[in-house]
C-alpha atoms as a PDB file:
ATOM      1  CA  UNK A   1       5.817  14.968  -0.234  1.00  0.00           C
ATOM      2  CA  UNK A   2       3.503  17.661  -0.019  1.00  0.00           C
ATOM      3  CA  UNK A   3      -0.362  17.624  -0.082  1.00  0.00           C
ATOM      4  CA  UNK A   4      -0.975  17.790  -3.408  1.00  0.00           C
ATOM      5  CA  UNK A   5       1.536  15.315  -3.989  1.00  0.00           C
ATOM      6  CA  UNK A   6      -0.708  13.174  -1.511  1.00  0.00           C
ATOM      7  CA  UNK A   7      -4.060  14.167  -2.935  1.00  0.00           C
ATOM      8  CA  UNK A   8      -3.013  12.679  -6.580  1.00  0.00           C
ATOM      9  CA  UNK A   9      -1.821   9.527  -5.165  1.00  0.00           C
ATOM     10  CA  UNK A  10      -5.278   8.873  -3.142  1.00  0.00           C
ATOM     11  CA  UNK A  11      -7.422   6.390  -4.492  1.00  0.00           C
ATOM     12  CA  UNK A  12      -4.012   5.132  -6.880  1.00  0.00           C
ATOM     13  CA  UNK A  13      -3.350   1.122  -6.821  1.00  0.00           C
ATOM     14  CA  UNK A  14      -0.287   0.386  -5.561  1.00  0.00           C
ATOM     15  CA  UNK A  15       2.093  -0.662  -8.572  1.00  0.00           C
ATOM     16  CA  UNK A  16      -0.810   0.018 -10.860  1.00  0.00           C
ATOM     17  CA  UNK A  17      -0.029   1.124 -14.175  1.00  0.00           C
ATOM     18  CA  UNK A  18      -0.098   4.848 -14.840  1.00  0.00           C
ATOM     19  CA  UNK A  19      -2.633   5.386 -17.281  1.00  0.00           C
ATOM     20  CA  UNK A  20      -4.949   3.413 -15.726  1.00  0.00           C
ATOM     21  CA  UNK A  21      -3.689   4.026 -11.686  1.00  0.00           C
ATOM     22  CA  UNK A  22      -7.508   3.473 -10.313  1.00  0.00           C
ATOM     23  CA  UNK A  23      -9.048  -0.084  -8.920  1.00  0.00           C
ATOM     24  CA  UNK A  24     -10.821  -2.361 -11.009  1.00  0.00           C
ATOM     25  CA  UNK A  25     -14.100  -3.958 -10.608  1.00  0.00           C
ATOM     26  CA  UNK A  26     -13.728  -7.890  -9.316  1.00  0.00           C
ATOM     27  CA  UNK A  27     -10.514  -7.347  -7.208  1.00  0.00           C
ATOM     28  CA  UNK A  28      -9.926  -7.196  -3.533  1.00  0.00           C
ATOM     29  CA  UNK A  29      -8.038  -4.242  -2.224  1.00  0.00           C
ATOM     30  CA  UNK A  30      -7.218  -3.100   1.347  1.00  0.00           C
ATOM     31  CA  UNK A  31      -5.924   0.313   1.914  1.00  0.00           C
ATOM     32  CA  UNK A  32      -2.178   1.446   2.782  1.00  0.00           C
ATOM     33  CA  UNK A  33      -2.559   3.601   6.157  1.00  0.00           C
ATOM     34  CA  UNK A  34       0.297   5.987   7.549  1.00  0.00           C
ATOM     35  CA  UNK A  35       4.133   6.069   5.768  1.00  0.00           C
ATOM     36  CA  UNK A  36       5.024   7.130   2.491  1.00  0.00           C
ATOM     37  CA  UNK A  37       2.560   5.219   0.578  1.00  0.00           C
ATOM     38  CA  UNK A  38      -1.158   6.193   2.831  1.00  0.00           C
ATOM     39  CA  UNK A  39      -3.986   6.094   1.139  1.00  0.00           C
ATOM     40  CA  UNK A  40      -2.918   3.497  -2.160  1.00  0.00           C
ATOM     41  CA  UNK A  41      -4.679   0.916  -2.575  1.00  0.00           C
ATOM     42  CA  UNK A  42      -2.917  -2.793  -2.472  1.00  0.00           C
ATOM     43  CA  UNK A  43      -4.610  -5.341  -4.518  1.00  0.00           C
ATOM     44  CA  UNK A  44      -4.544  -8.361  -2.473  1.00  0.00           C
ATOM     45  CA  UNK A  45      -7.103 -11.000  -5.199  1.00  0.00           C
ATOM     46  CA  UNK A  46      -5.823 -14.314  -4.684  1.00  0.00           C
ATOM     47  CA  UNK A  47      -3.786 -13.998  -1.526  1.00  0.00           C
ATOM     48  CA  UNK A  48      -4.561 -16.647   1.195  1.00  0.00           C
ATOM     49  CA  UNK A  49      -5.745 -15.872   4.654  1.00  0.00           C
ATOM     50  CA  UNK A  50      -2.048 -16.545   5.779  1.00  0.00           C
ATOM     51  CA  UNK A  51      -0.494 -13.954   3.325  1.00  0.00           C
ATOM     52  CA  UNK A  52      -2.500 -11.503   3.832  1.00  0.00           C
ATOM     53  CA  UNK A  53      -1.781 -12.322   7.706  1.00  0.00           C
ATOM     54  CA  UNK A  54       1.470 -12.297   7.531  1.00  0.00           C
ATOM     55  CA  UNK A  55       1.413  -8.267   6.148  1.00  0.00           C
ATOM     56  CA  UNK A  56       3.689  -6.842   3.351  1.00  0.00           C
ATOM     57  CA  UNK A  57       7.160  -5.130   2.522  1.00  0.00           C
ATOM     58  CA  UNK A  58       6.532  -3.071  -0.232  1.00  0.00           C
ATOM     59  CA  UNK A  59       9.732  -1.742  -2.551  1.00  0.00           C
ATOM     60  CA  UNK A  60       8.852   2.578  -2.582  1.00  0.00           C
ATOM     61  CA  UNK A  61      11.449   5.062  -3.367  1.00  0.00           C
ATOM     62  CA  UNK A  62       9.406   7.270  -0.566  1.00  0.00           C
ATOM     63  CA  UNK A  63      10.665   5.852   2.309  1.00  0.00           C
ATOM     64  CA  UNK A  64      13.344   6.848   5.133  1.00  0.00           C
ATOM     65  CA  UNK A  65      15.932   4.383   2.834  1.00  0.00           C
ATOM     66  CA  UNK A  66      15.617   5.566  -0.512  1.00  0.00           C
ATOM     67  CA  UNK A  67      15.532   4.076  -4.195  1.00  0.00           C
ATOM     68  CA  UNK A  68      15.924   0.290  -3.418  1.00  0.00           C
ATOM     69  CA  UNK A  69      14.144   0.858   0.167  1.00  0.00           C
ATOM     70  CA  UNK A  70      10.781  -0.834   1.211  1.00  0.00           C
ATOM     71  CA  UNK A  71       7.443   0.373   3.568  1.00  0.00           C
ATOM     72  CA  UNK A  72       6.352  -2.344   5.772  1.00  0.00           C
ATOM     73  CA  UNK A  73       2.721  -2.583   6.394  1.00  0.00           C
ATOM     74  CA  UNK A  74       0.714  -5.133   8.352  1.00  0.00           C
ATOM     75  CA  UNK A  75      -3.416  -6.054   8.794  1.00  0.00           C
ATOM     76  CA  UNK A  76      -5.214  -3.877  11.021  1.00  0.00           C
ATOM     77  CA  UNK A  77      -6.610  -6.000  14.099  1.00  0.00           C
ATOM     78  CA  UNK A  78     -10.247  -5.987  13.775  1.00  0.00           C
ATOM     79  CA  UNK A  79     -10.166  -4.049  10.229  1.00  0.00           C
ATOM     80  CA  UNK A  80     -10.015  -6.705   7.274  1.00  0.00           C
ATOM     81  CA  UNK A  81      -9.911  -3.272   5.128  1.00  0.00           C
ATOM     82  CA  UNK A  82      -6.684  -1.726   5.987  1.00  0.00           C
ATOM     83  CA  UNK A  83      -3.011  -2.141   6.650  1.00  0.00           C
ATOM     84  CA  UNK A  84      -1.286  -0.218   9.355  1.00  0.00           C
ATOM     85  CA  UNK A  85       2.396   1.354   8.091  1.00  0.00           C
ATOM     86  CA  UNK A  86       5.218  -0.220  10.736  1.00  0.00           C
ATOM     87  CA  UNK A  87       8.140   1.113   9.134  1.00  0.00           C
ATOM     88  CA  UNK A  88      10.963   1.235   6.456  1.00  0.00           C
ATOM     89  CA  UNK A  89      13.065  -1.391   5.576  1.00  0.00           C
ATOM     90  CA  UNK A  90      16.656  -1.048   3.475  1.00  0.00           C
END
């Protein structure tokens, strides 16, 4: 992916529809740090302490496994804002 690549998906939603990609007021959102999907946005409204604990695997066609792959992310110690990229899944 190259920077401008990156650049459009900054500020995006994670799974968010395209014509309306941005965050909306009244939802909770951390953001994606590091691996093929930094700097989205995951909307996390109405998770539980525990999920949002327990981090994500997120399906991406970006990753080091392809179309049907997933980018694992987990909660930044200390940062309630952002999840840290731990690697690709098949």
């Amino acid at each position: 992916m190259d920077s401008e690549d990156e650049q459009l998906l900054r500020g995006r939603v994670y799974g968010a529809d395209h014509d309306h990609p941005g965050p909306k007021p009244g939802q909770r959102y951390v953001e994606l740090v590091g691996g093929p999907l930094d700097g989205l946005l995951l909307d996390i409204t109405g998770w539980t302490q525990d999920e949002i604990g327990t981090g994500v695997a997120l399906p991406t066609e970006l990753g080091r496994f392809g179309a049907g792959g997933r980018a694992l992310y987990d909660p930044r110690r200390g940062d309630p804002h952002r999840f840290d990229w731990t690697g690709d899944t098949p």
